[in-house]
C-alpha atoms as a PDB file:
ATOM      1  CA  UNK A   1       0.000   0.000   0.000  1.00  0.00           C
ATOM      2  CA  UNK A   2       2.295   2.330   1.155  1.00  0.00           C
ATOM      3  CA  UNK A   3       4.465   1.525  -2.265  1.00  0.00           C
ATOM      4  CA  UNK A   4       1.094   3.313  -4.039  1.00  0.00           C
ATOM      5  CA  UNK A   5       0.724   6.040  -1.737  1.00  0.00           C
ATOM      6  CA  UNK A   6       4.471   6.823  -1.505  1.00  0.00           C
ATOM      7  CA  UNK A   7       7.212   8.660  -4.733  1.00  0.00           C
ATOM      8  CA  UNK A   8       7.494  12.315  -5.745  1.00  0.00           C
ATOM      9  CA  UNK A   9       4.553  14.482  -6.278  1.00  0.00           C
ATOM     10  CA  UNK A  10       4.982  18.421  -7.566  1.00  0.00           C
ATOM     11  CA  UNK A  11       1.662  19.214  -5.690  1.00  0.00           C
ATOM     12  CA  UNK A  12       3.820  18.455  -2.621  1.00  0.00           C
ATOM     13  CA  UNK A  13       7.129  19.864  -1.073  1.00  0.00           C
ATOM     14  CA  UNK A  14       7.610  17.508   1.184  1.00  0.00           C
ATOM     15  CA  UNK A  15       7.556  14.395  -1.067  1.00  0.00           C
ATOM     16  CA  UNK A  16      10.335  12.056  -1.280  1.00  0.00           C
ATOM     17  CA  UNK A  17      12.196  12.226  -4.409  1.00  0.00           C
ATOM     18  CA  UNK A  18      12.520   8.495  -5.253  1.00  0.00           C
ATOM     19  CA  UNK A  19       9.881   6.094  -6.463  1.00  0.00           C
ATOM     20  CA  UNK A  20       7.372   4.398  -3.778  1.00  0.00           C
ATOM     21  CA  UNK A  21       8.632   1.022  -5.696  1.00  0.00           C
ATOM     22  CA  UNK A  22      11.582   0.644  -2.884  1.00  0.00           C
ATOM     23  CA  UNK A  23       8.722   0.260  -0.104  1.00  0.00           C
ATOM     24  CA  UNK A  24       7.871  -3.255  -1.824  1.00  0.00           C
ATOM     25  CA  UNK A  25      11.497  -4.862  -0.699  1.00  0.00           C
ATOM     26  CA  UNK A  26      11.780  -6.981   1.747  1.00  0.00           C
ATOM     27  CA  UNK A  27      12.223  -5.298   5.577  1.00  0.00           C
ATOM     28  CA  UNK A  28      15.241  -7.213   6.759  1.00  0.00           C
ATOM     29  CA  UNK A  29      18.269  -5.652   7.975  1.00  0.00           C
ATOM     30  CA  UNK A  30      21.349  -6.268  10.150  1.00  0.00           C
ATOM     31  CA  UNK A  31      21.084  -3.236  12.792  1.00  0.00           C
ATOM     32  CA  UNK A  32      24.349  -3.968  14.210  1.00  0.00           C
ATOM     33  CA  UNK A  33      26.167  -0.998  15.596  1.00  0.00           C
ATOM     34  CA  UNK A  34      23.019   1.087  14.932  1.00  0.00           C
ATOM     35  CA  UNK A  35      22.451   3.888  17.459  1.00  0.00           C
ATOM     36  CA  UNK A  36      19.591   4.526  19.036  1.00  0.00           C
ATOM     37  CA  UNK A  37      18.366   7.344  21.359  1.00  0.00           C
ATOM     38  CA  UNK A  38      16.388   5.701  24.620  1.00  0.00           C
ATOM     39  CA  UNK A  39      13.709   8.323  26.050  1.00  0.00           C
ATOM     40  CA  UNK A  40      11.148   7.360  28.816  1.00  0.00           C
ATOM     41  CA  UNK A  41       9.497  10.135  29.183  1.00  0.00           C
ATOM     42  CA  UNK A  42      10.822  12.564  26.312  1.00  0.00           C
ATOM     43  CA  UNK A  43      12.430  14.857  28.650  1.00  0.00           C
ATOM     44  CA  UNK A  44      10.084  15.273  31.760  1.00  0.00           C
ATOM     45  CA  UNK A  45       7.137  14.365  30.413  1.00  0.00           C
ATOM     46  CA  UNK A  46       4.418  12.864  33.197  1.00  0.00           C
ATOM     47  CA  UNK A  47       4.412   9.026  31.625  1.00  0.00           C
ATOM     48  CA  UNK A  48       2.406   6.456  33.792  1.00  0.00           C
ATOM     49  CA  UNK A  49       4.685   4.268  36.021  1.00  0.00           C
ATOM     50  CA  UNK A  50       2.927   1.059  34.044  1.00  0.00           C
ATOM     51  CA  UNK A  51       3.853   2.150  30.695  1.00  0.00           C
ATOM     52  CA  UNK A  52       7.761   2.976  32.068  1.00  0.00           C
ATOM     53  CA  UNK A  53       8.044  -0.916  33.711  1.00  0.00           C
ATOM     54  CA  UNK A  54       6.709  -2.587  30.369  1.00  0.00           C
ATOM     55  CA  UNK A  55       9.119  -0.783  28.154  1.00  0.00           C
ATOM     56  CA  UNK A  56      12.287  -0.305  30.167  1.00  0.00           C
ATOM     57  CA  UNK A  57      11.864  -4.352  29.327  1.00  0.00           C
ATOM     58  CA  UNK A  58      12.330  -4.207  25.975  1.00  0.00           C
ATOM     59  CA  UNK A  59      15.548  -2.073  25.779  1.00  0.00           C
ATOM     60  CA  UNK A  60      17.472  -4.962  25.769  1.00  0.00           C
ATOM     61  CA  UNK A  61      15.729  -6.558  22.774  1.00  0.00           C
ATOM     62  CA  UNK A  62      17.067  -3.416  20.923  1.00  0.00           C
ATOM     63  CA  UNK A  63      20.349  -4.329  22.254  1.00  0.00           C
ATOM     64  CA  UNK A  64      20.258  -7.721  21.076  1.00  0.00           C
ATOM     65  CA  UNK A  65      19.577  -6.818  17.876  1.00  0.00           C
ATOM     66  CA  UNK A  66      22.825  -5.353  17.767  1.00  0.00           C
ATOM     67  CA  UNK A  67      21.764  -1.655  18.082  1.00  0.00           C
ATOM     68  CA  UNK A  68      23.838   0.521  20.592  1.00  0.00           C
ATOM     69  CA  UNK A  69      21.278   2.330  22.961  1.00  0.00           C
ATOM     70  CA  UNK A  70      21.711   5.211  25.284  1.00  0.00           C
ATOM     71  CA  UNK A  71      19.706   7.581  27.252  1.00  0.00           C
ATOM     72  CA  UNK A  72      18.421  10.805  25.638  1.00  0.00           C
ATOM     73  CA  UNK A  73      16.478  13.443  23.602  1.00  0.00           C
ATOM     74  CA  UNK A  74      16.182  16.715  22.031  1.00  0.00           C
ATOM     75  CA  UNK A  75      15.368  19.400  23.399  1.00  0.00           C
ATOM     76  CA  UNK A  76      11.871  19.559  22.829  1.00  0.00           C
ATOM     77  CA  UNK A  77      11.177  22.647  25.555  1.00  0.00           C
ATOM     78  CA  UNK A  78       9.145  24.832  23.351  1.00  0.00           C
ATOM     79  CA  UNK A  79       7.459  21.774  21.143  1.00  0.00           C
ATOM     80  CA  UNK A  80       4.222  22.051  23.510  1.00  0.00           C
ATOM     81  CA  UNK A  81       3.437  25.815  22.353  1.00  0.00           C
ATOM     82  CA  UNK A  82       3.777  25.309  19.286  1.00  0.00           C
ATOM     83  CA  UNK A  83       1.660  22.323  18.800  1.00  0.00           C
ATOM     84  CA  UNK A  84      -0.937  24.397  20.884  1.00  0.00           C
ATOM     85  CA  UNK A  85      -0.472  27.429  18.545  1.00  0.00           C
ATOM     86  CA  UNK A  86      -0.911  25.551  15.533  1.00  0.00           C
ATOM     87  CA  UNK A  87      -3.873  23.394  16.792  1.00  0.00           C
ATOM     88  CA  UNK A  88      -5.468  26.540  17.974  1.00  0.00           C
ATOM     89  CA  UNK A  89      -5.362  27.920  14.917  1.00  0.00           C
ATOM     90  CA  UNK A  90      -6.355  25.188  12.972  1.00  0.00           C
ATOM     91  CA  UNK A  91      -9.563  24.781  14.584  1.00  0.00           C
ATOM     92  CA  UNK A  92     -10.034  28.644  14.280  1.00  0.00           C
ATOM     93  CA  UNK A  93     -10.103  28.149  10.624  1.00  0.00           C
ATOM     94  CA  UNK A  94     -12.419  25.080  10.382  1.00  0.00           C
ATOM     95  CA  UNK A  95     -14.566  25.708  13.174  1.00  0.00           C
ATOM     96  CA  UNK A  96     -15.020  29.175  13.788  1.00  0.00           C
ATOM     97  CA  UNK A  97     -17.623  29.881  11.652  1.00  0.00           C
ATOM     98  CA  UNK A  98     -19.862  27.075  12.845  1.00  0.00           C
ATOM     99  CA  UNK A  99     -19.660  28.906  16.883  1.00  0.00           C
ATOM    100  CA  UNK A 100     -22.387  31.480  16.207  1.00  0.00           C
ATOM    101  CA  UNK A 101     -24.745  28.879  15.013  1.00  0.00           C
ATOM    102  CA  UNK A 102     -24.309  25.747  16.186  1.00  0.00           C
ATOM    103  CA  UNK A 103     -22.149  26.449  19.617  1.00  0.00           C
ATOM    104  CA  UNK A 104     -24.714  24.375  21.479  1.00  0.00           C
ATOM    105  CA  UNK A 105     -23.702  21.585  19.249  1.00  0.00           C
ATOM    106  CA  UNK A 106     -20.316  21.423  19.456  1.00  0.00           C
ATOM    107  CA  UNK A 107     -18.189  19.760  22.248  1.00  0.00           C
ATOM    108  CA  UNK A 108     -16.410  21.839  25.064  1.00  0.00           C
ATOM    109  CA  UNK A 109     -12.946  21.009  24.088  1.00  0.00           C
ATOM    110  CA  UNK A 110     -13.755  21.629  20.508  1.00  0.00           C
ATOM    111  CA  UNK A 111     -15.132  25.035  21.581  1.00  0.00           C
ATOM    112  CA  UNK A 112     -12.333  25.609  23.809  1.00  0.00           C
ATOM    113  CA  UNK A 113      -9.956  25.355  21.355  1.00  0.00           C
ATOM    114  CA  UNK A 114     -11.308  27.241  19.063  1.00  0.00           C
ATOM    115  CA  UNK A 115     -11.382  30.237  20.987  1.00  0.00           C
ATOM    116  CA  UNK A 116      -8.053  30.090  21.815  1.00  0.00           C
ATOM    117  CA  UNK A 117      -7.366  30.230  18.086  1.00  0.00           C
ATOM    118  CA  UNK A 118      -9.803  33.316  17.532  1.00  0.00           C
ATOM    119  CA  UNK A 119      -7.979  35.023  20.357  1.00  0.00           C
ATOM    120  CA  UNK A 120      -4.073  34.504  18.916  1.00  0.00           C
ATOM    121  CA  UNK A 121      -2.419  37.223  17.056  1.00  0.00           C
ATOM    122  CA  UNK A 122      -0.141  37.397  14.166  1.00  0.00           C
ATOM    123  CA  UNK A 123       2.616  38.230  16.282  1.00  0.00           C
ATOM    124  CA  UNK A 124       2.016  34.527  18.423  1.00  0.00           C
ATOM    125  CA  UNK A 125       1.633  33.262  15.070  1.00  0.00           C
ATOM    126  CA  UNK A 126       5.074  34.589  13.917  1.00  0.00           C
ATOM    127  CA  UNK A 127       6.787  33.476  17.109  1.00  0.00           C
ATOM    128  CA  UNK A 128       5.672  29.842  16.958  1.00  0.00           C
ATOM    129  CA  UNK A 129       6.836  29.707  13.145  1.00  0.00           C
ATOM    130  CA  UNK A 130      10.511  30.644  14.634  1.00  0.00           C
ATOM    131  CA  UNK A 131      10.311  28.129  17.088  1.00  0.00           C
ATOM    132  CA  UNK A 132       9.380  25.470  15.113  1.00  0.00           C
ATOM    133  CA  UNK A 133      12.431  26.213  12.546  1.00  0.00           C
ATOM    134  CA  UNK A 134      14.598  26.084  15.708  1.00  0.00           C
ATOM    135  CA  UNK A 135      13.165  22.565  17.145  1.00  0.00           C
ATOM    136  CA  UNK A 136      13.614  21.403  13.767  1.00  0.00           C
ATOM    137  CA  UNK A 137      17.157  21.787  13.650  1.00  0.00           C
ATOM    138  CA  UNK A 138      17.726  20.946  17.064  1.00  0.00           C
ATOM    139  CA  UNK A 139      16.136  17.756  16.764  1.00  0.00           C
ATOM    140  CA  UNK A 140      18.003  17.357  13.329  1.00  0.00           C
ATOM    141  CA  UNK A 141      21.922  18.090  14.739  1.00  0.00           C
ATOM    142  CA  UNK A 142      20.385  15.305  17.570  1.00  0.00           C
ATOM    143  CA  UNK A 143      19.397  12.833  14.660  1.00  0.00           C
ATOM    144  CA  UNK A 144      22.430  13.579  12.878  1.00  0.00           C
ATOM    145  CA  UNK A 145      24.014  11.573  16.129  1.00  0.00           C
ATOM    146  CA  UNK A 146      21.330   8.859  16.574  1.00  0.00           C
ATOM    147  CA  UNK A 147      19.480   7.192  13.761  1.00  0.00           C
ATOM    148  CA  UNK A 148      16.419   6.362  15.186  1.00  0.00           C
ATOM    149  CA  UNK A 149      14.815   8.000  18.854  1.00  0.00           C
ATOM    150  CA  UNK A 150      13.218   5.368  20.891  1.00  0.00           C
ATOM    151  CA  UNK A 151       9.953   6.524  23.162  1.00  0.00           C
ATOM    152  CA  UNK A 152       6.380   5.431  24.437  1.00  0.00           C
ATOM    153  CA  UNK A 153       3.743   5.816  22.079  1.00  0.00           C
ATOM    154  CA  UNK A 154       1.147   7.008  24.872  1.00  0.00           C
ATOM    155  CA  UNK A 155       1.590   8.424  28.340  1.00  0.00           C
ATOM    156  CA  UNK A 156      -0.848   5.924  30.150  1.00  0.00           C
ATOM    157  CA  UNK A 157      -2.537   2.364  29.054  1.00  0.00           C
ATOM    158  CA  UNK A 158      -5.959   2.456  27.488  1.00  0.00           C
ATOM    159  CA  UNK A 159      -8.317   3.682  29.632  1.00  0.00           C
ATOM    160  CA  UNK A 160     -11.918   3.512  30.207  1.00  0.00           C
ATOM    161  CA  UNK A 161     -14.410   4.283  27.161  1.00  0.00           C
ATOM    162  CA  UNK A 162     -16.842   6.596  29.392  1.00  0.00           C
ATOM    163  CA  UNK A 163     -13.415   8.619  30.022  1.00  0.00           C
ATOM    164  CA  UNK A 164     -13.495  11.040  27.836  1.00  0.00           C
ATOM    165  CA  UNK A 165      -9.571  12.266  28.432  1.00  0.00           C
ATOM    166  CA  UNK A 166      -6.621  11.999  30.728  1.00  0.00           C
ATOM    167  CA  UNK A 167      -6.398  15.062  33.405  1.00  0.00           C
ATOM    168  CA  UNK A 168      -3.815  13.412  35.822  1.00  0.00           C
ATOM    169  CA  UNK A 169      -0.915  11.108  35.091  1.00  0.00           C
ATOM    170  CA  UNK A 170       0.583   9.316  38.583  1.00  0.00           C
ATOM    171  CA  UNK A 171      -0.296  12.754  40.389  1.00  0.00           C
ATOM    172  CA  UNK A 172       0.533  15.683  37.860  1.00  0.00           C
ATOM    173  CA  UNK A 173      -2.366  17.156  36.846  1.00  0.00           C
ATOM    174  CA  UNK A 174      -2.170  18.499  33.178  1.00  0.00           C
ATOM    175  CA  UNK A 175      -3.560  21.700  31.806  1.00  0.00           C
ATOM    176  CA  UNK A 176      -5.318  20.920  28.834  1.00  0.00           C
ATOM    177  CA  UNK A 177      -7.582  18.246  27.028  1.00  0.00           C
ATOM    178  CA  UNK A 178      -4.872  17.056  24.965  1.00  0.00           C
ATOM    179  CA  UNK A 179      -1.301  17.584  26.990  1.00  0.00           C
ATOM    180  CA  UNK A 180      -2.063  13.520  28.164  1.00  0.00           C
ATOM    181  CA  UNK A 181      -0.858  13.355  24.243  1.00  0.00           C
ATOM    182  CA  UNK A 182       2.166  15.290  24.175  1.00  0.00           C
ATOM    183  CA  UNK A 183       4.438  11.928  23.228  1.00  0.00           C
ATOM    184  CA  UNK A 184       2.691  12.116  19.870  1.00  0.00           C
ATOM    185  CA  UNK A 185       2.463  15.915  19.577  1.00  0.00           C
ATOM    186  CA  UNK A 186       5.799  16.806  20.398  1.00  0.00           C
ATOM    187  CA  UNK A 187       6.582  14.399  17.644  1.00  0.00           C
ATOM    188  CA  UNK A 188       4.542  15.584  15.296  1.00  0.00           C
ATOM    189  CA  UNK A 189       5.526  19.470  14.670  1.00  0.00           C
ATOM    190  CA  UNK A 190       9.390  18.088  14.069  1.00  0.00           C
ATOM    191  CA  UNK A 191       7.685  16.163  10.584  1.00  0.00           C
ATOM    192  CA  UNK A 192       9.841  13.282  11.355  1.00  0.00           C
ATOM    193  CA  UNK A 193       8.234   9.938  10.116  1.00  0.00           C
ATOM    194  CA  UNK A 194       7.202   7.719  13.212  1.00  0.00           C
ATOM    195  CA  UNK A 195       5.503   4.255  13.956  1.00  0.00           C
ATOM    196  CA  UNK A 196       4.315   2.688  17.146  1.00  0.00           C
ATOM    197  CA  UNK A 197       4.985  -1.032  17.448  1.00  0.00           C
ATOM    198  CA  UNK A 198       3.355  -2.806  19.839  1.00  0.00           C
ATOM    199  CA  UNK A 199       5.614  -3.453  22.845  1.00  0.00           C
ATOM    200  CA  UNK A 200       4.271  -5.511  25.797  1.00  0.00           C
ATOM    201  CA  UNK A 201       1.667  -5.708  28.683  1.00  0.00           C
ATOM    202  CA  UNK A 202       0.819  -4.461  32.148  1.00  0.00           C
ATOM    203  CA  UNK A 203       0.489  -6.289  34.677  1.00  0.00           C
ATOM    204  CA  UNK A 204      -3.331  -6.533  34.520  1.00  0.00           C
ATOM    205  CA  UNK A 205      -3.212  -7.115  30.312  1.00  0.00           C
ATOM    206  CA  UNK A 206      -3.541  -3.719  28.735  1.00  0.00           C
ATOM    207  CA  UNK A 207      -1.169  -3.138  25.389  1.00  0.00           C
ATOM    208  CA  UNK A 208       1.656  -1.140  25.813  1.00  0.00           C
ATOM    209  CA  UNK A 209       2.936   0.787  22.412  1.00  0.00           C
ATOM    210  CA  UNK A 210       6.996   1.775  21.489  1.00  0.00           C
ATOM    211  CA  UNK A 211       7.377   4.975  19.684  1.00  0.00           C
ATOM    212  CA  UNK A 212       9.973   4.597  16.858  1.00  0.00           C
ATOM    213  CA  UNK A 213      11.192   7.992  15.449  1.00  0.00           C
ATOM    214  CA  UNK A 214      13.030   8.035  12.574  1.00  0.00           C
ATOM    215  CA  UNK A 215      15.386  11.206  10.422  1.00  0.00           C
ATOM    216  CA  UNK A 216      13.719  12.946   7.816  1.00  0.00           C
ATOM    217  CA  UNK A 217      12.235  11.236   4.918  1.00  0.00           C
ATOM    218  CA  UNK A 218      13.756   7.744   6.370  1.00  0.00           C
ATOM    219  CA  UNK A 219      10.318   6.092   6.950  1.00  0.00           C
ATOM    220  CA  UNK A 220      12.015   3.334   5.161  1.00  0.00           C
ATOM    221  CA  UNK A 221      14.002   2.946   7.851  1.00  0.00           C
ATOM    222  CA  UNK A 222      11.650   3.327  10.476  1.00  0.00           C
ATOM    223  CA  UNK A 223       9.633   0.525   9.007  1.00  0.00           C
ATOM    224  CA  UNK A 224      12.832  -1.904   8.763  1.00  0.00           C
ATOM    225  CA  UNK A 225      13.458  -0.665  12.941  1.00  0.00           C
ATOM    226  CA  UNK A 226       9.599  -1.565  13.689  1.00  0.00           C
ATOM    227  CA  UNK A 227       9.746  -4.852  11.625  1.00  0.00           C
ATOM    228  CA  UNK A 228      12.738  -6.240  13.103  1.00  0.00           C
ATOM    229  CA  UNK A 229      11.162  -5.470  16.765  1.00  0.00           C
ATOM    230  CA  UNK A 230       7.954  -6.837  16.339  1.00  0.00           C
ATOM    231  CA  UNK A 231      10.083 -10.343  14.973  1.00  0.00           C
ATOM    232  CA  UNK A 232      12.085 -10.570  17.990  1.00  0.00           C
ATOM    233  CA  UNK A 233       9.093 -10.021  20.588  1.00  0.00           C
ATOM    234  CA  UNK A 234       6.338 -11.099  18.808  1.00  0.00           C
ATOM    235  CA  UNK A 235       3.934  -8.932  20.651  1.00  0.00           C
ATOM    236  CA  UNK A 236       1.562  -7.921  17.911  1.00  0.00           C
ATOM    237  CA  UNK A 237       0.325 -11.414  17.897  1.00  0.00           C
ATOM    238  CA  UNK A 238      -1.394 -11.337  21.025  1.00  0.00           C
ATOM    239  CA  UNK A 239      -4.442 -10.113  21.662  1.00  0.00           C
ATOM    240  CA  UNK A 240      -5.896  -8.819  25.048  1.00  0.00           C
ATOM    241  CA  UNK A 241      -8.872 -10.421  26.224  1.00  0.00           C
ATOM    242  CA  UNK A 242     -12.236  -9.281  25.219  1.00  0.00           C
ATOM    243  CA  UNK A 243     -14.724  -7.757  28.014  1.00  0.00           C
ATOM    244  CA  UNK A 244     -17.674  -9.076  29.178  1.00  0.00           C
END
């Protein structure tokens, strides 16, 4: 699939140059001497003490793959504002319209946040385009050094359904509807290609996920990383019980 979706595309400037043909090989590789950048909690981040136990297991599958793995991360200090800046102003756009008509309608959080996109200014704006051009490089002179960065894919284990978010994570209390994300967000304004991979179990049976970053463009290598995991641990073929 992704061989169809993936190759160079004018209507885009961030397309790879090369054909999608390459993502029809097979995924094997030796990783031997690879290096790898371990993060539990991506710098400070609150991350559930469940999530921490299953995956500090697994660093040594990494390890006996052959890759070479040490602590560390960017700095991702000002990744939060700008993710909040841009998702602010996102909703703005789409749902700002619809508040005058249809507020009793929409969702709090959806409300919430767009408001706080009708209330930024072009200056905020400006600033949290320079930021994201400095986090970019940062996190690319840190790549540079380590070929993939290893962290969880979610702060806490599945929770329950009639839940609609996470506000506390072991005892911090978090400021917004979706800071219980920030694994994922802080990921997602560098634009490097990432996969989660399932990773192990807590104690009581819920799925814990691994969070495999990759450097720019190299989702082929991300997918070679994530392949080669989910063969040694073999995780993705169990399933978690079903409830009642």
């Amino acid at each position: 699939m992704l061989s169809a979706m993936a190759g160079p595309d004018r209507r885009s400037p961030i397309a790879i140059a090369e054909s999608g043909d390459r993502f029809r090989a097979p995924l094997g590789r030796d990783f031997k001497g690879v290096r790898i950048a371990w993060s539990r909690d991506l710098g400070g981040l609150p991350v559930d003490r469940r999530v921490t136990k299953v995956l500090d297991a697994q660093r040594a599958t990494l390890e006996a793959l052959g890759c070479h793995v040490e602590d560390g991360q960017p700095d991702f200090a000002e990744a939060r504002q700008i993710f909040q800046v841009l998702r602010a102003l996102n909703f703005a756009t789409r749902y700002g319209p619809l508040l005058a008509k249809h507020r009793h309608q929409m969702k709090d959080t959806v409300i919430w946040n767009t408001e706080e996109g009708l209330k930024l200014t072009a200056r905020e704006i400006g600033e949290v385009d320079v930021q994201r051009t400095r986090l970019y490089h940062r996190v690319r002179e840190f790549m540079e050094r380590h070929e993939f960065l290893l962290l969880p894919a979610a702060q806490v284990p599945p929770f329950d359904v009639t839940q609609p978010y996470v506000t506390e994570i072991d005892g911090v209390r978090l400021p917004t509807y979706i800071d219980w994300m920030r694994v994922c967000s802080d990921i997602t304004v560098t634009g490097l290609p990432a996969i989660s991979v399932p990773a192990g179990f807590t104690d009581d049976g819920l799925p814990v996920g691994l969070q495999i970053v990759g450097r720019h463009q190299d989702e082929w290598g991300v997918l070679q990383l994530a392949h080669a995991f989910e063969q040694a641990t073999g995780f993705g073929r169990r399933r978690p019980p079903l409830a009642a």
